[in-house]
PDB file of N, CA and C in Angstrom:
ATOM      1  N   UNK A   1     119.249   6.347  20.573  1.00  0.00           N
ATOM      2  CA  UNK A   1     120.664   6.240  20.786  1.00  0.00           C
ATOM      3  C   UNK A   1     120.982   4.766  21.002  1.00  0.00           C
ATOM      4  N   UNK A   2     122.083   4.209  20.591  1.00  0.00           N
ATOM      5  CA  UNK A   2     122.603   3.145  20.771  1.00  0.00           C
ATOM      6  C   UNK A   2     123.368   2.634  21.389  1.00  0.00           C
ATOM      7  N   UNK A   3     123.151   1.798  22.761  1.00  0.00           N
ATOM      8  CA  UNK A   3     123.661   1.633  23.667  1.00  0.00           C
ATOM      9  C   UNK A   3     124.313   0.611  23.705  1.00  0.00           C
ATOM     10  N   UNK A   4     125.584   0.697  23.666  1.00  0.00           N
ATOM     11  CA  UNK A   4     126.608  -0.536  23.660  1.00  0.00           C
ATOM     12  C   UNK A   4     127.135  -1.009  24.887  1.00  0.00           C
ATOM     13  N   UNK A   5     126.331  -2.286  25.369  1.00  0.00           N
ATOM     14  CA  UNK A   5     126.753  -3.091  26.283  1.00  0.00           C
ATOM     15  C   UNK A   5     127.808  -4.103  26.437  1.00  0.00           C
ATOM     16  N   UNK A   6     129.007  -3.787  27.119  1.00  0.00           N
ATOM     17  CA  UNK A   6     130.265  -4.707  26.489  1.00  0.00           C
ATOM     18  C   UNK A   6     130.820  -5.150  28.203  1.00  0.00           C
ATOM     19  N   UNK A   7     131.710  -6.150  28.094  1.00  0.00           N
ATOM     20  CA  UNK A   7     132.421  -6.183  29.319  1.00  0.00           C
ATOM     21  C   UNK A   7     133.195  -7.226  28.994  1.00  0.00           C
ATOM     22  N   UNK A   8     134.207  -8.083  29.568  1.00  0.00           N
ATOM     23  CA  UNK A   8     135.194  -9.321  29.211  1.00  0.00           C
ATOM     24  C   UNK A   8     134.211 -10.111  28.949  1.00  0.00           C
ATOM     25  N   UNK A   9     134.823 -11.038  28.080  1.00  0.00           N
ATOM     26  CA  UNK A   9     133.463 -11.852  27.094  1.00  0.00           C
ATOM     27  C   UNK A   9     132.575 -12.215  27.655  1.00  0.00           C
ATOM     28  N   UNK A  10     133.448 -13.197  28.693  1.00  0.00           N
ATOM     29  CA  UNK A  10     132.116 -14.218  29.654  1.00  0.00           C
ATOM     30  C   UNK A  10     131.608 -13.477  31.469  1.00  0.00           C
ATOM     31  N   UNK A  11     132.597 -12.748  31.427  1.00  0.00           N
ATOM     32  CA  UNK A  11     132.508 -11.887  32.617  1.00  0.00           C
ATOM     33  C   UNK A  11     130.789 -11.049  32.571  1.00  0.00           C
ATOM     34  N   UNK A  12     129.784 -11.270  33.225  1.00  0.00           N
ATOM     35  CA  UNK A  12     128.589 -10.553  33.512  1.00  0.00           C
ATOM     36  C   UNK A  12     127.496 -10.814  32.099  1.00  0.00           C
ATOM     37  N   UNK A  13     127.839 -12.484  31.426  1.00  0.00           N
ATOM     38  CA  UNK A  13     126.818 -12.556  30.028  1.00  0.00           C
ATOM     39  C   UNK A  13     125.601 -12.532  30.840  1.00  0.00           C
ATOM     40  N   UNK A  14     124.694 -13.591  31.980  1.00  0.00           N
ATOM     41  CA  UNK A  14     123.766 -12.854  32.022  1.00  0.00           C
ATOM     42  C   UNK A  14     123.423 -11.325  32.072  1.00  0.00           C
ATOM     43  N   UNK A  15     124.036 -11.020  32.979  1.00  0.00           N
ATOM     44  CA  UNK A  15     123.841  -9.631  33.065  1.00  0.00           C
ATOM     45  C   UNK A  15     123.660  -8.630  31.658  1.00  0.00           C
ATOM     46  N   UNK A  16     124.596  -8.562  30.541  1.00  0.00           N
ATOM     47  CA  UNK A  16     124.145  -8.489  29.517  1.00  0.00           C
ATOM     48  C   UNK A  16     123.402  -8.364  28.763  1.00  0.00           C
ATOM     49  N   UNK A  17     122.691  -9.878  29.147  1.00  0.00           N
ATOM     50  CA  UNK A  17     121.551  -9.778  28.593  1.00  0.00           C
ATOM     51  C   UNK A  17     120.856 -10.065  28.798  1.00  0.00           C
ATOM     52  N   UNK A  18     120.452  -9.951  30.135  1.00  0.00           N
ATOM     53  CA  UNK A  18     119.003  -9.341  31.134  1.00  0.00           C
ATOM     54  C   UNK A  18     118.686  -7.581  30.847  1.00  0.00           C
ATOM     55  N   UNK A  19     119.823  -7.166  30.361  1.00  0.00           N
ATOM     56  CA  UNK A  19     119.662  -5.515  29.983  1.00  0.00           C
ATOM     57  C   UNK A  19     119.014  -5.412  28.806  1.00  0.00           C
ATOM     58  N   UNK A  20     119.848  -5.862  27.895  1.00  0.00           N
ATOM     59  CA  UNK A  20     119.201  -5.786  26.231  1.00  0.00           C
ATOM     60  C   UNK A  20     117.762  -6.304  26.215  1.00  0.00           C
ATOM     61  N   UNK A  21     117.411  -7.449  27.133  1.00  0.00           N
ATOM     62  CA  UNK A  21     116.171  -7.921  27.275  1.00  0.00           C
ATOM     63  C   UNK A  21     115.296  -6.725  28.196  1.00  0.00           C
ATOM     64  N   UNK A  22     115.632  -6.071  28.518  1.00  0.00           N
ATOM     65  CA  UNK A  22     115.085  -5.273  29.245  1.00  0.00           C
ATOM     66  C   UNK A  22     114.480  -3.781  28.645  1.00  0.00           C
ATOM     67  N   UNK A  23     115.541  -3.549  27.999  1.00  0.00           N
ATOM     68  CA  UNK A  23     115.159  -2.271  27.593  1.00  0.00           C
ATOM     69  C   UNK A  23     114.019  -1.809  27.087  1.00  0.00           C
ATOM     70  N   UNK A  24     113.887  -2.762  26.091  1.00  0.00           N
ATOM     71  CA  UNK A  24     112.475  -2.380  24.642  1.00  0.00           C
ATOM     72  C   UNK A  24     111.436  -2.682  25.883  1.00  0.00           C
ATOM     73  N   UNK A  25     111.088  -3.391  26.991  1.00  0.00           N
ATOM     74  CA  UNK A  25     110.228  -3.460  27.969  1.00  0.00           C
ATOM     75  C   UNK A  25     109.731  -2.188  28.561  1.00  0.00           C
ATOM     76  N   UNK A  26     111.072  -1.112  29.001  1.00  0.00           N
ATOM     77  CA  UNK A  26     110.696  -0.181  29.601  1.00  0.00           C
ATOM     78  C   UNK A  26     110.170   0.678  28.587  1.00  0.00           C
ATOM     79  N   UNK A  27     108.927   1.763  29.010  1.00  0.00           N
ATOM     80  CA  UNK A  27     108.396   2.238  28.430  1.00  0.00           C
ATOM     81  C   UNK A  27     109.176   3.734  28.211  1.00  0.00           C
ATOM     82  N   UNK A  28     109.664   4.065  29.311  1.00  0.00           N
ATOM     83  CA  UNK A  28     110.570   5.285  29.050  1.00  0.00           C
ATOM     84  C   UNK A  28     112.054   4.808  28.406  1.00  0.00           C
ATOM     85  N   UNK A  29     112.547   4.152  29.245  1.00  0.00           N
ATOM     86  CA  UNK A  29     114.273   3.656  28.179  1.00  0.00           C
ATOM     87  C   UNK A  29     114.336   3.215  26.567  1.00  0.00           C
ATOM     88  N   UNK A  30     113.082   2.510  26.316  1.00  0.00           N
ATOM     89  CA  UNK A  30     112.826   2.151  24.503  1.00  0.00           C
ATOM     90  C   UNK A  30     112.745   3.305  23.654  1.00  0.00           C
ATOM     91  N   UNK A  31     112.535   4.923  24.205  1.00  0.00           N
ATOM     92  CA  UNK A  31     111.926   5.771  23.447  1.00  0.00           C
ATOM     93  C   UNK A  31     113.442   6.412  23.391  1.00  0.00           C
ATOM     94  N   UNK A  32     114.638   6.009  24.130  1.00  0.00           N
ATOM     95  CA  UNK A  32     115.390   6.977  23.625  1.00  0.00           C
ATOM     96  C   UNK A  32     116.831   5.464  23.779  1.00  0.00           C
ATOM     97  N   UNK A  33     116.825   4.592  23.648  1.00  0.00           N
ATOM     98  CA  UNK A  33     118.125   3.578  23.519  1.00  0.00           C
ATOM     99  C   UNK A  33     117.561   2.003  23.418  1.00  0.00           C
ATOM    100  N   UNK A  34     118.825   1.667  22.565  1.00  0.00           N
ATOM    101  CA  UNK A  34     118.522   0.386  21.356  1.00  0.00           C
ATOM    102  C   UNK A  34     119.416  -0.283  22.118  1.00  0.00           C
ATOM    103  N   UNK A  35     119.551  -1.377  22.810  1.00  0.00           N
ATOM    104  CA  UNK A  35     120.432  -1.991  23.407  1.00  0.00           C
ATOM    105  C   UNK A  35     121.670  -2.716  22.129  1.00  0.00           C
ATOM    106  N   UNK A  36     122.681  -2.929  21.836  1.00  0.00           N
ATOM    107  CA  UNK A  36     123.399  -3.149  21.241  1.00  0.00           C
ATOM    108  C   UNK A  36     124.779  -4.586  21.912  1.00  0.00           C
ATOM    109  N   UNK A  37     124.986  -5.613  21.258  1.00  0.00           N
ATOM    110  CA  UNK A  37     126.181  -6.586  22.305  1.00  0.00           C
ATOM    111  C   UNK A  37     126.388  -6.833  20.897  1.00  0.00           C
ATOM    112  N   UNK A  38     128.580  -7.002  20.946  1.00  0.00           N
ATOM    113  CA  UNK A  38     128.574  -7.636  20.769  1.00  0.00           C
ATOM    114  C   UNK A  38     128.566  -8.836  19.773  1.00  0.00           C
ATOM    115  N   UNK A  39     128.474  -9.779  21.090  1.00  0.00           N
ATOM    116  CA  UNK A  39     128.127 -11.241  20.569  1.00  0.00           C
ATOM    117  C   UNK A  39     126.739 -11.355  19.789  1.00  0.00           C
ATOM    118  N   UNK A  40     125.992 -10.098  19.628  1.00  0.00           N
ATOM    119  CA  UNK A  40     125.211 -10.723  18.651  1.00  0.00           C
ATOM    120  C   UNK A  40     125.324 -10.951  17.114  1.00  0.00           C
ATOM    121  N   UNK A  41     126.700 -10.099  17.109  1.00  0.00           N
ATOM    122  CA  UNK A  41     127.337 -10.132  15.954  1.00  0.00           C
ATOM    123  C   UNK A  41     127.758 -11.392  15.159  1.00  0.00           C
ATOM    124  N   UNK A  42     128.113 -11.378  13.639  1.00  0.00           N
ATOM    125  CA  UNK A  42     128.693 -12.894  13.914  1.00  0.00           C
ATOM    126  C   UNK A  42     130.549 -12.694  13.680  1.00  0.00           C
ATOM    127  N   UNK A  43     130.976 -13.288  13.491  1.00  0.00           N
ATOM    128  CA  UNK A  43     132.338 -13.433  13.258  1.00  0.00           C
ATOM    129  C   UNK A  43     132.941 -12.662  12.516  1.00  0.00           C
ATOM    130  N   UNK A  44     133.914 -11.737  12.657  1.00  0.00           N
ATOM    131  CA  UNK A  44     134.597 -10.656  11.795  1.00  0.00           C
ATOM    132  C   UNK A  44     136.090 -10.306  11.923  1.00  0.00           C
ATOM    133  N   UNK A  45     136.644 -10.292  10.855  1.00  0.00           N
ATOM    134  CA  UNK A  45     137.704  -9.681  10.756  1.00  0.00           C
ATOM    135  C   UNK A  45     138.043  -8.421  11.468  1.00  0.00           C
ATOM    136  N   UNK A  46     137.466  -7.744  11.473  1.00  0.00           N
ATOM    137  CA  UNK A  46     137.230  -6.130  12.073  1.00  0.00           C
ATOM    138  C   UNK A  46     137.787  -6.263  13.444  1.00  0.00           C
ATOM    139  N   UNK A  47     138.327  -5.020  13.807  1.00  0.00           N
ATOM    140  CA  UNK A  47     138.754  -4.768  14.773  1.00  0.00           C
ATOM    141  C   UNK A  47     136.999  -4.634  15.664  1.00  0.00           C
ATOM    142  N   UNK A  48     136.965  -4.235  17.186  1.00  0.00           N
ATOM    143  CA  UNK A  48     135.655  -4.326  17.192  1.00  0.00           C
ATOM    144  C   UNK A  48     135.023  -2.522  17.306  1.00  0.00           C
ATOM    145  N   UNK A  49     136.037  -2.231  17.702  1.00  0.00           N
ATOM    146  CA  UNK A  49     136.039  -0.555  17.664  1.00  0.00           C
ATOM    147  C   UNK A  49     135.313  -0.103  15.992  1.00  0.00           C
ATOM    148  N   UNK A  50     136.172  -0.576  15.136  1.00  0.00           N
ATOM    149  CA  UNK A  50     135.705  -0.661  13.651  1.00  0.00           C
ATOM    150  C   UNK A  50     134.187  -0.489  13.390  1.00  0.00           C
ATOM    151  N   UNK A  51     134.027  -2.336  14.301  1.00  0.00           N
ATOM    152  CA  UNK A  51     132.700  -2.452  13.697  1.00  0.00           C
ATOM    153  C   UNK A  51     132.015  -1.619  14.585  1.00  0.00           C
ATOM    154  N   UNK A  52     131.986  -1.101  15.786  1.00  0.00           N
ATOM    155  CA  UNK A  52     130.996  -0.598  16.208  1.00  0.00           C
ATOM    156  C   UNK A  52     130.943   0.965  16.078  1.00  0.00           C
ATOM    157  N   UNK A  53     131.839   1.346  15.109  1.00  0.00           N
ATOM    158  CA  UNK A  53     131.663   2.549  14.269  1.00  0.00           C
ATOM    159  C   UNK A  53     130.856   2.744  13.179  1.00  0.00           C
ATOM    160  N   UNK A  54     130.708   1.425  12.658  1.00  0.00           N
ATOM    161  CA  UNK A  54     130.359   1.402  11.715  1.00  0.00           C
ATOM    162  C   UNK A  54     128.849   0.418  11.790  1.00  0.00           C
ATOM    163  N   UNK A  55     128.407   0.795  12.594  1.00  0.00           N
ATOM    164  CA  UNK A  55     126.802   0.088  13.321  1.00  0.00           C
ATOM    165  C   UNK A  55     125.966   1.067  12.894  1.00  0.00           C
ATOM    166  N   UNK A  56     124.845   0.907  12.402  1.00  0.00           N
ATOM    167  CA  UNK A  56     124.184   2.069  11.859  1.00  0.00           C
ATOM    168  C   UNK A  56     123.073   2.251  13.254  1.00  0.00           C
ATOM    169  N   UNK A  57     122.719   3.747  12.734  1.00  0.00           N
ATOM    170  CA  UNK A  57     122.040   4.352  14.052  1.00  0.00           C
ATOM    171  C   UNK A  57     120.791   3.944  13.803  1.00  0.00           C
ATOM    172  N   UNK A  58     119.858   3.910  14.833  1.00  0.00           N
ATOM    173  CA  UNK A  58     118.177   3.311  14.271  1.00  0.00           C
ATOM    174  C   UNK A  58     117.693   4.859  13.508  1.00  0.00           C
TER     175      UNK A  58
END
């Protein structure tokens, strides 16, 4: 499952991504969620709702 980590842009970036860095670590959380932000995206027209409809599932 794909877990979309979002919050006001700059509001909690470490935090962010101390999670996404985290996940694939844990041995139980990697087997069932893909951490997802975001800013790892690059620049888009798209609304962001759009794009993150349109994020493919692992």
């Amino acid at each position: 499952m794909k877990l979309f980590i979002s919050s006001v842009q700059k509001e909690f970036a470490a935090e962010r991504q101390a999670l996404k860095d985290y996940l694939p670590g844990d041995a139980s959380l990697r087997r069932f969620f893909e951490a997802f932000l975001f800013e790892d995206l690059p620049a888009s027209d798209q609304r962001p709702d759009a794009v993150s409809l349109d994020e493919p599932s692992p």
